[in-house]
C-alpha atoms as a PDB file:
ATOM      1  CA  UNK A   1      95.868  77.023  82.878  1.00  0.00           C
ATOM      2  CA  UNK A   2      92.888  79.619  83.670  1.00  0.00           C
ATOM      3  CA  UNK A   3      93.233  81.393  80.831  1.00  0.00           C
ATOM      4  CA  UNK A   4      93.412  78.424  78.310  1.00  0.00           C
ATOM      5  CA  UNK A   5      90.070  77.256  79.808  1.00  0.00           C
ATOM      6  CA  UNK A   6      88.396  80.862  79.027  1.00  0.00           C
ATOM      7  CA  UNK A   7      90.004  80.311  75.225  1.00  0.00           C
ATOM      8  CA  UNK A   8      88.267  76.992  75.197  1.00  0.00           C
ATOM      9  CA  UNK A   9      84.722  77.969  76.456  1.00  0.00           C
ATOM     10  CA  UNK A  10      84.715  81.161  74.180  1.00  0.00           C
ATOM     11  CA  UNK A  11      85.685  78.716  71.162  1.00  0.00           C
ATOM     12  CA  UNK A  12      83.128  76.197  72.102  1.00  0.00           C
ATOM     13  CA  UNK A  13      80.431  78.833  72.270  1.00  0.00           C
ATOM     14  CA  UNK A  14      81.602  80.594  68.935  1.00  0.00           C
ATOM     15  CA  UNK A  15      81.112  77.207  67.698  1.00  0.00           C
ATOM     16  CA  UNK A  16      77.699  77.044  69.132  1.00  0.00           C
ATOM     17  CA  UNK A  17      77.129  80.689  68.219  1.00  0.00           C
ATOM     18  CA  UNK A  18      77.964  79.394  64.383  1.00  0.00           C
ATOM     19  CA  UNK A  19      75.747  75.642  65.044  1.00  0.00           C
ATOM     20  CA  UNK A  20      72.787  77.875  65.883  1.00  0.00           C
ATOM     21  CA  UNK A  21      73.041  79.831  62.574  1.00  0.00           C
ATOM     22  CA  UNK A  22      73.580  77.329  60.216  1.00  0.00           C
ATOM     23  CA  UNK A  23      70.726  75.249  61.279  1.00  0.00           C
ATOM     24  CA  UNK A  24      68.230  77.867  61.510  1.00  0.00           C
ATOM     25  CA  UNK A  25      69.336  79.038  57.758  1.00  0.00           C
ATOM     26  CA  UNK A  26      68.705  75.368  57.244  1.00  0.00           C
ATOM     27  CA  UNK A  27      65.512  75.503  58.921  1.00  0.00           C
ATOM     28  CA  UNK A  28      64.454  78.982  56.759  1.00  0.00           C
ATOM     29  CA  UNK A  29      65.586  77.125  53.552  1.00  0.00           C
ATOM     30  CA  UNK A  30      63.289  73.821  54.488  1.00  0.00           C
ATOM     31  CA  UNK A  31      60.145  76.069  54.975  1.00  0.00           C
ATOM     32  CA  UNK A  32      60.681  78.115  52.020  1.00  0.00           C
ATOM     33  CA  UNK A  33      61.051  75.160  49.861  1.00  0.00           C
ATOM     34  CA  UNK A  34      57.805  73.717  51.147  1.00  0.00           C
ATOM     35  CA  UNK A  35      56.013  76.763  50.892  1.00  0.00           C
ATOM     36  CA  UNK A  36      56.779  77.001  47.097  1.00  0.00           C
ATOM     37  CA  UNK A  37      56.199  73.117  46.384  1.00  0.00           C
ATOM     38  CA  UNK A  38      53.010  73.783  47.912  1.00  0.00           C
ATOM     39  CA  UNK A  39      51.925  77.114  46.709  1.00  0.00           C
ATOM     40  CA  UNK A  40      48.517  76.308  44.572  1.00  0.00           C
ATOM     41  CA  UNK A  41      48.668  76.741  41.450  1.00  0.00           C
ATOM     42  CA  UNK A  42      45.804  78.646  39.496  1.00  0.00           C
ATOM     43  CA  UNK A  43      43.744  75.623  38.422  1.00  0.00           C
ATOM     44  CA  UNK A  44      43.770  75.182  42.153  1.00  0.00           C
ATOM     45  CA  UNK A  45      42.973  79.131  43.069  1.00  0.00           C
ATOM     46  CA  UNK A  46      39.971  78.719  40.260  1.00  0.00           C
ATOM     47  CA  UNK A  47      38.512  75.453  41.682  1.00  0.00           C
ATOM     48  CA  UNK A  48      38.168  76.997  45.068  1.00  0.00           C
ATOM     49  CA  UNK A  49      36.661  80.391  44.004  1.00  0.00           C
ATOM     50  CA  UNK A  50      34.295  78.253  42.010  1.00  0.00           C
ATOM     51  CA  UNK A  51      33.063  76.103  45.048  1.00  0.00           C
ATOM     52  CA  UNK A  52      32.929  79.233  47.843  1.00  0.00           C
ATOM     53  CA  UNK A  53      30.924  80.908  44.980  1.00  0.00           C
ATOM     54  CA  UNK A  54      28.593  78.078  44.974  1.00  0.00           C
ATOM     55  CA  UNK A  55      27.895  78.367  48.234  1.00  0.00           C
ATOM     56  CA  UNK A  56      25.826  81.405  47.809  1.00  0.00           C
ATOM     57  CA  UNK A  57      22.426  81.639  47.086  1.00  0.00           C
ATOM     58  CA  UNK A  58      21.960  80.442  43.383  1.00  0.00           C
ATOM     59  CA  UNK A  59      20.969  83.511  41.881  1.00  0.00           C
ATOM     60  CA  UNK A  60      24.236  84.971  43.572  1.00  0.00           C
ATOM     61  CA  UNK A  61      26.415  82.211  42.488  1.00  0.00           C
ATOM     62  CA  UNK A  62      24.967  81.834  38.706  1.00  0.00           C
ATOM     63  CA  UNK A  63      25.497  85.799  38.246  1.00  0.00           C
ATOM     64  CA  UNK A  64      29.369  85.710  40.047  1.00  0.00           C
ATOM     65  CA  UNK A  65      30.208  81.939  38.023  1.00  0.00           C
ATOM     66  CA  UNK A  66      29.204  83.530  35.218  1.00  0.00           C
ATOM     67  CA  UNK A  67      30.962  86.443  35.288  1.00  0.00           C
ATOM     68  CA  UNK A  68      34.254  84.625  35.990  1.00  0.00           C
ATOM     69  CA  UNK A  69      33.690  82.919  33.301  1.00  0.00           C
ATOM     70  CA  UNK A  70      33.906  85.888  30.631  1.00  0.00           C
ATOM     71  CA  UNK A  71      36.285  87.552  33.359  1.00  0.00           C
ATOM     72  CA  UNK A  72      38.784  85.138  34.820  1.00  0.00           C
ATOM     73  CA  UNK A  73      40.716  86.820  38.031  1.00  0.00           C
ATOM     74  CA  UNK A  74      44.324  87.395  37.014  1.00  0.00           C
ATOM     75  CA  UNK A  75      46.606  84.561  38.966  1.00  0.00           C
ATOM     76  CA  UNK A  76      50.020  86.191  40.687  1.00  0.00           C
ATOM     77  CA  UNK A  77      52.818  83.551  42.077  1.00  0.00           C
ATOM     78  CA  UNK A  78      55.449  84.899  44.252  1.00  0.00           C
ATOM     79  CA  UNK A  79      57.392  81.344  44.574  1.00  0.00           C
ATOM     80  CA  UNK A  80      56.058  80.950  48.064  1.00  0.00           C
ATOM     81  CA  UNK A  81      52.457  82.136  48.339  1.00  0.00           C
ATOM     82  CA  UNK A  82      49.844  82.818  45.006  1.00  0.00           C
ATOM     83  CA  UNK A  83      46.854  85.286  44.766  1.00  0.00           C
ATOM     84  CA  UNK A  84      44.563  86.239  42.591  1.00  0.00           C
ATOM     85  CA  UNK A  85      42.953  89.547  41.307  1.00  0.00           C
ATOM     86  CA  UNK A  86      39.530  90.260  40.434  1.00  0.00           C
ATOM     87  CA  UNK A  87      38.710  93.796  38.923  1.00  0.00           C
ATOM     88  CA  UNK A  88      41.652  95.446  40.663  1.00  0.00           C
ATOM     89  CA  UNK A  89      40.569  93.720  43.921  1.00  0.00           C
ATOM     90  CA  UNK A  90      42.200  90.834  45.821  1.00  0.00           C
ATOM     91  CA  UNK A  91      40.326  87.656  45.151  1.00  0.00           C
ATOM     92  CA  UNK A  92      41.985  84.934  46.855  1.00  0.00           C
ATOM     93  CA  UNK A  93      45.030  83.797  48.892  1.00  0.00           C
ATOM     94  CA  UNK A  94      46.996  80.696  48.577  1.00  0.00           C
ATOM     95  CA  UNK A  95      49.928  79.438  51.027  1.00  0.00           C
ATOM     96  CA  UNK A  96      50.753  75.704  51.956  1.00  0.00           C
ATOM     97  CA  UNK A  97      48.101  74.334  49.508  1.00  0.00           C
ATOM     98  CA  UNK A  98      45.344  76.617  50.994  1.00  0.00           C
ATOM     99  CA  UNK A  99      43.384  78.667  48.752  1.00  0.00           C
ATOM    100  CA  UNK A 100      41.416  81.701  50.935  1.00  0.00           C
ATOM    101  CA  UNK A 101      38.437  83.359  48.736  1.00  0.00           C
ATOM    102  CA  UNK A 102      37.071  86.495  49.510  1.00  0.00           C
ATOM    103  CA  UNK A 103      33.637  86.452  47.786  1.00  0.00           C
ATOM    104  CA  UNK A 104      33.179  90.147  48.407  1.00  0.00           C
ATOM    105  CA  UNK A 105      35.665  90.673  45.712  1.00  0.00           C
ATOM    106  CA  UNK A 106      33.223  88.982  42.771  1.00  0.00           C
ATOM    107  CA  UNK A 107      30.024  91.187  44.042  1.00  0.00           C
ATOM    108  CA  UNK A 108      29.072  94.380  41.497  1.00  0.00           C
ATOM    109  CA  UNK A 109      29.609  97.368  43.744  1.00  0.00           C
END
């Protein structure tokens, strides 16, 4: 009788062992599809460059707007996060409908 209630307890925690598993893939799966329903898109990416850019002191942000303007940054999606190039240099960051700018990227160095 011992040894059938070893038998049990290492089926019950294989079955635990195999719970665990499934519901974190399930739990990986529900994150990655909200990450890529809300990755911004690049109207998004260009809307938020456009308003940090602003923020500068209007000489600064007239020369920069302007420039993006003629010279759009180049828009990357990689399903769950998007980014954005600006003469070889990385512009912005989106992830969960966040768009981070790095306004050191549109400066003339």
């Amino acid at each position: 009788m011992h040894a059938i209630n070893n038998n049990d307890k290492n089926a019950t925690l294989r079955t635990n062992r195999g719970n665990v598993l499934v519901y974190t893939l399930i739990i990986l799966l529900l994150g990655a599809i909200l990450m890529a329903v809300s990755n911004p898109n690049q109207e998004r990416h260009l809307q938020v460059i456009k308003e940090r850019l602003a923020g500068q002191n209007a000489l600064a942000s007239v020369v920069a707007r302007t420039a993006l303007a003629v010279n759009p940054p180049s828009y990357h999606s990689a399903l769950v996060l998007s980014y954005t190039k600006y003469n070889n240099k990385l512009s912005s960051i989106g992830l969960f409908s966040y768009v981070w700018v790095d306004t050191k990227a549109f400066k003339n160095k």
